[in-house]
Structure formats: C-alpha cells, structure tokens
PDB file of N, CA and C in Angstrom:
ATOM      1  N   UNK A   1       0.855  -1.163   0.000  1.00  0.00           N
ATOM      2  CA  UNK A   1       0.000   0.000   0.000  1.00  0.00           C
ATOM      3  C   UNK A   1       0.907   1.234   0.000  1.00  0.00           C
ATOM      4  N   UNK A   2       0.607   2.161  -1.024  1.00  0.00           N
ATOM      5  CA  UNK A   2       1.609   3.300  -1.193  1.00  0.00           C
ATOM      6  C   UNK A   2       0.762   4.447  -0.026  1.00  0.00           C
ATOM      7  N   UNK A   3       1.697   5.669  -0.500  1.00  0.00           N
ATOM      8  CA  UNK A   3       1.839   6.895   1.144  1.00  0.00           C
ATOM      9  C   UNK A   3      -0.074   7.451   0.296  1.00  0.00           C
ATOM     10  N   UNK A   4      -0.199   6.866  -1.104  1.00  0.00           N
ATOM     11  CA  UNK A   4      -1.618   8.058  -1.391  1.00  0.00           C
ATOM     12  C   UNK A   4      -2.568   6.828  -0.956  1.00  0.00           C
ATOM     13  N   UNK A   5      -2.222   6.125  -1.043  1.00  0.00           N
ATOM     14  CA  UNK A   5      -3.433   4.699   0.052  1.00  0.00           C
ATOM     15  C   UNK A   5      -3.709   5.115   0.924  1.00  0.00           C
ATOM     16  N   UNK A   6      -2.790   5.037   2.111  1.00  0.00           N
ATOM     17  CA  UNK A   6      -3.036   5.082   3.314  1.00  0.00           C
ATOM     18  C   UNK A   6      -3.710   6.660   3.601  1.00  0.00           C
ATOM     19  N   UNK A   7      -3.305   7.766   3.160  1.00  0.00           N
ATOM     20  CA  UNK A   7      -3.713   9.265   3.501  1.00  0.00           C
ATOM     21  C   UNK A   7      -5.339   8.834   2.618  1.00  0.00           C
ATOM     22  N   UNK A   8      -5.685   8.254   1.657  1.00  0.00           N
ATOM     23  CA  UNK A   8      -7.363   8.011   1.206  1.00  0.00           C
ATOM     24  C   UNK A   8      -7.892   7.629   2.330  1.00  0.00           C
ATOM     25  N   UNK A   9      -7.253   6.031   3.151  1.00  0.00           N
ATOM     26  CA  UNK A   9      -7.674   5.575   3.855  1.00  0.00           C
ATOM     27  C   UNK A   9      -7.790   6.254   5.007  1.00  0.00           C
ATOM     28  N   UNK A  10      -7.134   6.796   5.839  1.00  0.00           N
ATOM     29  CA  UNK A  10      -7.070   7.757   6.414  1.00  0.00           C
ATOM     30  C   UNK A  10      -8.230   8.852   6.526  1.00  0.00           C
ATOM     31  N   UNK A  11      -8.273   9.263   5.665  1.00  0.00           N
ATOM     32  CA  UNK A  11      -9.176  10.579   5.214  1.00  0.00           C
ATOM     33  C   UNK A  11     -10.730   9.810   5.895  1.00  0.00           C
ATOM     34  N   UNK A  12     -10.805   9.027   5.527  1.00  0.00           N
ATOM     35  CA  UNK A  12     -12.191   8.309   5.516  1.00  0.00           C
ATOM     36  C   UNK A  12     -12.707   8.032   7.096  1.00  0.00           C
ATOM     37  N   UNK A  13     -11.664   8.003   8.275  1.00  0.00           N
ATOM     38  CA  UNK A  13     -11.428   7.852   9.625  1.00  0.00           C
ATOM     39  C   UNK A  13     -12.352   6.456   9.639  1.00  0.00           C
ATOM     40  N   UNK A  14     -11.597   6.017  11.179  1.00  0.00           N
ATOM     41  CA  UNK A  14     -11.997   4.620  11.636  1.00  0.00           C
ATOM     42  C   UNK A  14     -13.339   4.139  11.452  1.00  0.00           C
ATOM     43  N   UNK A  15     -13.698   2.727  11.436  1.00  0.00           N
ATOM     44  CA  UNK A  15     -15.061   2.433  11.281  1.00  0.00           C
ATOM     45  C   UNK A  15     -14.868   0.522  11.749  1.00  0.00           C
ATOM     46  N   UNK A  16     -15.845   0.060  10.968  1.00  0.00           N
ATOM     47  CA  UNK A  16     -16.046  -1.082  11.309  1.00  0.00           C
ATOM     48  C   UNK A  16     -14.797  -1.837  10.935  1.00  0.00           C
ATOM     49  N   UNK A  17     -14.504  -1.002   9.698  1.00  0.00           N
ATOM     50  CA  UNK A  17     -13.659  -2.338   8.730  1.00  0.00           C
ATOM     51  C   UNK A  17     -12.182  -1.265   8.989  1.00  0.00           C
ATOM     52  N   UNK A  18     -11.968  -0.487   9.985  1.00  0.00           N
ATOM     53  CA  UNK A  18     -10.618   0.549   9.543  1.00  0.00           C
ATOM     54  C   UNK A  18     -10.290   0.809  10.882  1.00  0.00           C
ATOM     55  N   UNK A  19      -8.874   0.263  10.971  1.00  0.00           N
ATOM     56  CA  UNK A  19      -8.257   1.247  12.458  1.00  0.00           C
ATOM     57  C   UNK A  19      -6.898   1.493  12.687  1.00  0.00           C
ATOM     58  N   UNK A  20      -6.749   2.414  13.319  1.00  0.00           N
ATOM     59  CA  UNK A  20      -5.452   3.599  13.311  1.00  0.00           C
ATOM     60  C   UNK A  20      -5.202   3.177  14.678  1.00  0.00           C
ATOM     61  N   UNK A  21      -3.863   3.249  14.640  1.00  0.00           N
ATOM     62  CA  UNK A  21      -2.884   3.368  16.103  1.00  0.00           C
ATOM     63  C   UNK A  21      -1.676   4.239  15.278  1.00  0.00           C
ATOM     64  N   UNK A  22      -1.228   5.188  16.707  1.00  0.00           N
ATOM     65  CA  UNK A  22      -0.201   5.805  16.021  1.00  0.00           C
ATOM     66  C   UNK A  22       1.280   4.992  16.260  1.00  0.00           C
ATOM     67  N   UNK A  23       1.481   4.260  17.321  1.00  0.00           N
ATOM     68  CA  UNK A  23       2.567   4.001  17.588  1.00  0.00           C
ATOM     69  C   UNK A  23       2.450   2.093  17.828  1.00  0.00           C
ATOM     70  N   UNK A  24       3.117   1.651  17.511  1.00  0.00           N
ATOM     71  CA  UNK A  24       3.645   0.175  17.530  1.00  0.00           C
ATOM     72  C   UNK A  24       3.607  -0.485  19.235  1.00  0.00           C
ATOM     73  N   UNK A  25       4.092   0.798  19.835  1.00  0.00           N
ATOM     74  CA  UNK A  25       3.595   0.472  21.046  1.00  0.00           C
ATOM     75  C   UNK A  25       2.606  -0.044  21.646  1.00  0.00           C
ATOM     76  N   UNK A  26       0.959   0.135  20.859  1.00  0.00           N
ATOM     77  CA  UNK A  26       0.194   0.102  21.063  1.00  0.00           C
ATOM     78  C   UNK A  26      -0.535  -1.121  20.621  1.00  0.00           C
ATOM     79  N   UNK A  27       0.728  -1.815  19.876  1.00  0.00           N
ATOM     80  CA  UNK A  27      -0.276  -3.646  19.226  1.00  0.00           C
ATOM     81  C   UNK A  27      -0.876  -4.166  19.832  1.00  0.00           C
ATOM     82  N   UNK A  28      -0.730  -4.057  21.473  1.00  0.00           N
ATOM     83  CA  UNK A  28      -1.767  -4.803  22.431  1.00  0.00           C
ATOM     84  C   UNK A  28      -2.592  -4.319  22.443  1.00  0.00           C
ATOM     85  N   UNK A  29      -3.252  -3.398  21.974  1.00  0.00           N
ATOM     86  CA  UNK A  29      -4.706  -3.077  22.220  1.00  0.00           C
ATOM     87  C   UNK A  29      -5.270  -3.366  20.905  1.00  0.00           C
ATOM     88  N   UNK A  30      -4.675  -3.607  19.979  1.00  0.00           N
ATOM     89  CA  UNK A  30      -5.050  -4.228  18.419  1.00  0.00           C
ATOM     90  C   UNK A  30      -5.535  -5.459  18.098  1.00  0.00           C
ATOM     91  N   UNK A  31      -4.990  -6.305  19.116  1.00  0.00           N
ATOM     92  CA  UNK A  31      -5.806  -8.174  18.467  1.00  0.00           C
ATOM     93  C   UNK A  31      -7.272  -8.227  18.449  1.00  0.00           C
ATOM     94  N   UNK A  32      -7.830  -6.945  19.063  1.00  0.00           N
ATOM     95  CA  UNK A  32      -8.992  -7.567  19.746  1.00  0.00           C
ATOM     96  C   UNK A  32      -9.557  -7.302  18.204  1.00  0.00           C
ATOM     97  N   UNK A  33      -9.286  -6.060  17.794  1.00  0.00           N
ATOM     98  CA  UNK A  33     -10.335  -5.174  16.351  1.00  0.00           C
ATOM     99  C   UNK A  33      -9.822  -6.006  15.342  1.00  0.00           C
ATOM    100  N   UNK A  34      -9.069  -6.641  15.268  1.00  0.00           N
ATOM    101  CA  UNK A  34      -8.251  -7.313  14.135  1.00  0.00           C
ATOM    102  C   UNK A  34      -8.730  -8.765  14.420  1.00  0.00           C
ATOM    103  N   UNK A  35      -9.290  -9.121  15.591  1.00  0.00           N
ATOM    104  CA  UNK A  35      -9.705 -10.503  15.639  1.00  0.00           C
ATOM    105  C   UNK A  35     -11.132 -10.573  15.261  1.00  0.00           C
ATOM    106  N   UNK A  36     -11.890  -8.906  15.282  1.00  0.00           N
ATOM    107  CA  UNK A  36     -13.381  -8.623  14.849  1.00  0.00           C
ATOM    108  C   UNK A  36     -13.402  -8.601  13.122  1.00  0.00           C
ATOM    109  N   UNK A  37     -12.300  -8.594  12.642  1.00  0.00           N
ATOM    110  CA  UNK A  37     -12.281  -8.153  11.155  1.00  0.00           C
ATOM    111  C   UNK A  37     -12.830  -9.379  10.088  1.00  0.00           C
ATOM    112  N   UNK A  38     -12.330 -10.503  10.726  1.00  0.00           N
ATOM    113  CA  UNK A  38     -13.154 -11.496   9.669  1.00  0.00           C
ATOM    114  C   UNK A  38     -14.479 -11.729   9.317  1.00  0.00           C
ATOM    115  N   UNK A  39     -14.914 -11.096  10.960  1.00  0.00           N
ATOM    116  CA  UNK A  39     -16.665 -11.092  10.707  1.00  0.00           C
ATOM    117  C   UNK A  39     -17.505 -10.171  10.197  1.00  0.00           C
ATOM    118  N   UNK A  40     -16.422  -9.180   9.835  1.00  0.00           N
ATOM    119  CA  UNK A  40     -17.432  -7.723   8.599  1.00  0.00           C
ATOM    120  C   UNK A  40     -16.236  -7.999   7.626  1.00  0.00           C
ATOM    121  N   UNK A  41     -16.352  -9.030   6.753  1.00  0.00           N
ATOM    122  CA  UNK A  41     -15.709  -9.414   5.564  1.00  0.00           C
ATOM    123  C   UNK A  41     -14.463  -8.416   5.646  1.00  0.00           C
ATOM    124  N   UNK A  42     -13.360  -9.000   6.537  1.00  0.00           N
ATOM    125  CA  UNK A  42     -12.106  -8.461   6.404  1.00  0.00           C
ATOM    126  C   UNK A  42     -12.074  -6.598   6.511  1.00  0.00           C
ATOM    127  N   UNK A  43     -10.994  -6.110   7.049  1.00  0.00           N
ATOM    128  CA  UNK A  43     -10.199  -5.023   7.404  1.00  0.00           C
ATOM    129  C   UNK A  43      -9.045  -4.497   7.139  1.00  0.00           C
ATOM    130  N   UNK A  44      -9.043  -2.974   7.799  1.00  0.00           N
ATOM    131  CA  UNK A  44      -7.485  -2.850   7.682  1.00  0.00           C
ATOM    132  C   UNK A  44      -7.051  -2.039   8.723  1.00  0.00           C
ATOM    133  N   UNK A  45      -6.056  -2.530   9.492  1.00  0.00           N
ATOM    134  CA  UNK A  45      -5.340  -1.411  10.616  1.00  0.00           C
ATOM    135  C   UNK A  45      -4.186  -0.758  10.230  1.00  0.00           C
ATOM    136  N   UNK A  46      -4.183   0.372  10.357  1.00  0.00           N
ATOM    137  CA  UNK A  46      -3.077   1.511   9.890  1.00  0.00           C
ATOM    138  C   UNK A  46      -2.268   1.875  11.314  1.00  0.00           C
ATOM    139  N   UNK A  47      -1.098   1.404  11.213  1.00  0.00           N
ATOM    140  CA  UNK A  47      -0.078   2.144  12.201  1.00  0.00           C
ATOM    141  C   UNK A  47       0.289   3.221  11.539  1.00  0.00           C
ATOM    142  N   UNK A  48       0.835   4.129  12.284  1.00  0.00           N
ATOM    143  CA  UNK A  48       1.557   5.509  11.955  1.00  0.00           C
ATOM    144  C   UNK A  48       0.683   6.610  11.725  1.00  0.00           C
ATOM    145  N   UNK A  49      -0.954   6.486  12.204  1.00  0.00           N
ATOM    146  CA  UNK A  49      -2.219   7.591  11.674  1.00  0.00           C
ATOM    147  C   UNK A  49      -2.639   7.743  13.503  1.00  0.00           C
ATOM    148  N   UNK A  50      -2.998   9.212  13.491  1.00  0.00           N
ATOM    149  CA  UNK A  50      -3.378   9.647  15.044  1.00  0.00           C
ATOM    150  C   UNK A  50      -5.194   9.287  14.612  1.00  0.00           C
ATOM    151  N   UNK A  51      -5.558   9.016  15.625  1.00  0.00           N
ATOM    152  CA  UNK A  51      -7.321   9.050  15.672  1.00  0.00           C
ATOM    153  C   UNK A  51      -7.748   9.926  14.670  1.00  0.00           C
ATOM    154  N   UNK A  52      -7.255  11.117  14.983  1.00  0.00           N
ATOM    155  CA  UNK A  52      -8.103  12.436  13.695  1.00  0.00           C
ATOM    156  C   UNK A  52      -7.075  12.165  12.281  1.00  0.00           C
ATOM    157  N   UNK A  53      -6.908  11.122  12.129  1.00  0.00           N
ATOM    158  CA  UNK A  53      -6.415  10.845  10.248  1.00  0.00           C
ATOM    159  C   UNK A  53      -5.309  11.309  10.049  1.00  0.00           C
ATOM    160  N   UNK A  54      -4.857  11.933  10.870  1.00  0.00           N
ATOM    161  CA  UNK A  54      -3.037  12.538  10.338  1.00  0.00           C
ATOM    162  C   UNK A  54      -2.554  11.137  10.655  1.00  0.00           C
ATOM    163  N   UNK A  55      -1.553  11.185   8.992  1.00  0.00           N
ATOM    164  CA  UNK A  55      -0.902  10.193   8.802  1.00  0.00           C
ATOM    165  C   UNK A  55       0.425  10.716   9.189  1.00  0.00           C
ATOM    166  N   UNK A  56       0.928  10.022  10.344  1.00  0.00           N
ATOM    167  CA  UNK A  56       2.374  10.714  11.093  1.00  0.00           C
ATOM    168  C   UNK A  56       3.515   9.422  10.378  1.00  0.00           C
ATOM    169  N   UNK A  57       3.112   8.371   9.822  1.00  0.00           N
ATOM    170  CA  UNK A  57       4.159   7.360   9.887  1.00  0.00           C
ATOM    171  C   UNK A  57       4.794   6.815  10.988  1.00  0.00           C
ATOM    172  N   UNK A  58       5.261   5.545  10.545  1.00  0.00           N
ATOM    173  CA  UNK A  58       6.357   4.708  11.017  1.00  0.00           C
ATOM    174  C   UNK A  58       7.282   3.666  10.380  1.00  0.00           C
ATOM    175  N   UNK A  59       8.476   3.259  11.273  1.00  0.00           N
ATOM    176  CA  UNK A  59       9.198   3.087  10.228  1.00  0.00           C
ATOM    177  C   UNK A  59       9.127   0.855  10.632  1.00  0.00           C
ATOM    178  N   UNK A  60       8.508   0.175   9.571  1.00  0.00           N
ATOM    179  CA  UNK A  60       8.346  -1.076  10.012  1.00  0.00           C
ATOM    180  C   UNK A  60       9.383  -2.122   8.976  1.00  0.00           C
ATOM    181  N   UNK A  61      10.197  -2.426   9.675  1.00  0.00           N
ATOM    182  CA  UNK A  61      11.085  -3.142   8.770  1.00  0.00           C
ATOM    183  C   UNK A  61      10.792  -4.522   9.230  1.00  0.00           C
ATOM    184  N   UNK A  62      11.734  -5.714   8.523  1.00  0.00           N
ATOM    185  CA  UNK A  62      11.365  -7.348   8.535  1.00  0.00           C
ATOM    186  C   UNK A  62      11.303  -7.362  10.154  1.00  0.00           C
ATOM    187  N   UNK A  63      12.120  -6.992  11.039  1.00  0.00           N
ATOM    188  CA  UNK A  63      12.558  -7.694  12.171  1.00  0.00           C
ATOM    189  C   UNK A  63      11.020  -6.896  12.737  1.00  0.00           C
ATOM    190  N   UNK A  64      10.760  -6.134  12.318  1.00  0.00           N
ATOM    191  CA  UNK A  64       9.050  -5.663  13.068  1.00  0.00           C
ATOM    192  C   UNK A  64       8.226  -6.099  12.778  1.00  0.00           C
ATOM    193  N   UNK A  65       8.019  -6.343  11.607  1.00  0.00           N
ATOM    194  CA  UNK A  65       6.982  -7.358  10.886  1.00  0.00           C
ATOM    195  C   UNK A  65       6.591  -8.299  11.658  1.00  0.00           C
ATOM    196  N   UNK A  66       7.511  -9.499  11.918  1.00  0.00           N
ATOM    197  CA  UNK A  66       7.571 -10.920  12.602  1.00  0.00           C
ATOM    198  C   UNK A  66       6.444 -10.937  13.836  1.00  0.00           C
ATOM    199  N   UNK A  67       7.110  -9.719  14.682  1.00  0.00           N
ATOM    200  CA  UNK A  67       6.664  -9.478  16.220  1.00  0.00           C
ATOM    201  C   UNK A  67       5.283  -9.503  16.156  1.00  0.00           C
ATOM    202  N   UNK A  68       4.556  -8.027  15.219  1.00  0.00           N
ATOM    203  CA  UNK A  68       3.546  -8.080  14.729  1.00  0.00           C
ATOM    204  C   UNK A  68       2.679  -9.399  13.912  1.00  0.00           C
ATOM    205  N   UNK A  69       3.085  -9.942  13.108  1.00  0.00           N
ATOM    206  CA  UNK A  69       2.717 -11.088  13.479  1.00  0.00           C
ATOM    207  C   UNK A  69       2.320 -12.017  13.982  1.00  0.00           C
ATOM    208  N   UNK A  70       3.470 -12.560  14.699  1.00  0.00           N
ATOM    209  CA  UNK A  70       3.220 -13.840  15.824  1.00  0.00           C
ATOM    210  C   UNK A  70       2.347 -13.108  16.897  1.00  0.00           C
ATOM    211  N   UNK A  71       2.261 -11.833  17.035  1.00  0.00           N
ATOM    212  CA  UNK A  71       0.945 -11.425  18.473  1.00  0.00           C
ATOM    213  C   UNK A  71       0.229 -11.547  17.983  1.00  0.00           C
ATOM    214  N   UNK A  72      -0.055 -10.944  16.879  1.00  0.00           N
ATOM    215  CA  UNK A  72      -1.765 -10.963  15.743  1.00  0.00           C
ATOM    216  C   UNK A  72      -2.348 -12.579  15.918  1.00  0.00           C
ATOM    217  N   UNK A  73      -1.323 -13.481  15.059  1.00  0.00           N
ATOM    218  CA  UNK A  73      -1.890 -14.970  15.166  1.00  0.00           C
ATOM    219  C   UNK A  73      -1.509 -15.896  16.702  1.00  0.00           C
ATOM    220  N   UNK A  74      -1.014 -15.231  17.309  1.00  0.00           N
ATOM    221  CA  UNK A  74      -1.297 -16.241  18.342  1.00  0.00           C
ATOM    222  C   UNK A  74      -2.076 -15.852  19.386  1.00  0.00           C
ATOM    223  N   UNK A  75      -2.388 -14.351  19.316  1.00  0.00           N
ATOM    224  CA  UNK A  75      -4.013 -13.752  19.879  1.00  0.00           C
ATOM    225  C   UNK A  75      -5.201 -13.707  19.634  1.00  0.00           C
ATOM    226  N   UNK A  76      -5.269 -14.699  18.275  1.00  0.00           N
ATOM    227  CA  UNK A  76      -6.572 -14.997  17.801  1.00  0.00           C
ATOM    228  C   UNK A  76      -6.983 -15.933  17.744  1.00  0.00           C
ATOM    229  N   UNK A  77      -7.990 -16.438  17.608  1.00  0.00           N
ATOM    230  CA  UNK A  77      -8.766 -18.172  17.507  1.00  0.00           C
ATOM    231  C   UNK A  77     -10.144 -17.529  16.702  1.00  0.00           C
ATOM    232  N   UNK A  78     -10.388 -18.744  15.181  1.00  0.00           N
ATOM    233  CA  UNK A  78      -8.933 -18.754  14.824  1.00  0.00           C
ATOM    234  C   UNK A  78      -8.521 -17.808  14.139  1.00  0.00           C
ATOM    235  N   UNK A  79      -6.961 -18.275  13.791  1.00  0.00           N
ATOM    236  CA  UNK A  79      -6.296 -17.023  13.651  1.00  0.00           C
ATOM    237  C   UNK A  79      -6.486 -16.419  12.412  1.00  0.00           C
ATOM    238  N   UNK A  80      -5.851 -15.537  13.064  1.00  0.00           N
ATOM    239  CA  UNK A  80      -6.177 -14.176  11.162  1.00  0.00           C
ATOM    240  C   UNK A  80      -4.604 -13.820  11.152  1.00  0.00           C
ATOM    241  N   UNK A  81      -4.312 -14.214   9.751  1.00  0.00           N
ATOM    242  CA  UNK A  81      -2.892 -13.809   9.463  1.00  0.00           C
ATOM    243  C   UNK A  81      -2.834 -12.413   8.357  1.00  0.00           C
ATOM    244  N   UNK A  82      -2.511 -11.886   9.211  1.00  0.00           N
ATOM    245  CA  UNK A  82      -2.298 -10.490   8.853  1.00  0.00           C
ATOM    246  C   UNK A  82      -0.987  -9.987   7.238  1.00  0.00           C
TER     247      UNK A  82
END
C-alpha cells in the first residue's frame, strides 16, 4: 500500500472495517479489532495515523513485521494472518 493509500484511507477515519494506532507500542490493544475483522468481511489497521487521520508514519522493517505477526496470530482463535 503506497503513502496516497493510506492518507485516502485515512481521510475516511476509523469504522467497522478501519483502524489507526499511532505508535507500535500500542499492538496490544489491536488483536482484539483485528480478531473482529473477519466477521465484517475483512479489514485494515493503519499504524503511523493519530485518531483524527493525520498520517504521522512509522518506520516497520522485517525484524518488526515478525513481532507483529506472531501477536496478531497467536491472539486470535482462529487465527487471522495479517
């Protein structure tokens, strides 16, 4: 997803199928909306966007990926691989 994706997506602010965290810090409060996503035909969570749609970024390389990951699927039943 390129930088004019995410600022569309963005623009549109959170909803059933859409959610923003600004900081990585915050993945624990994420399994739960991401474990709700299969049941309104799939989602998308945006790191690096504040609640009001500013897209602030972050920077997610392989070794961040993984982490994100393995919490996503091993906090779900069953799981949703992100």
């Amino acid at each position: 997803m390129d930088a004019d994706n995410v600022r569309r997506l963005a623009s549109d602010g959170e909803g059933q199928r859409l959610g923003f965290k600004y900081s990585l810090a915050e993945l624990g409060t994420v399994t739960g909306t991401v474990a709700a996503f299969p049941n309104t035909d799939g989602g998308v969570f945006l790191f690096g966007v504040r609640d009001s749609g500013d897209v602030m970024g972050v920077a997610i390389g392989q070794t961040t990926k993984e982490p994100i990951v393995n919490r996503i699927t091993g906090a779900t039943d069953p799981v949703v691989c992100p």
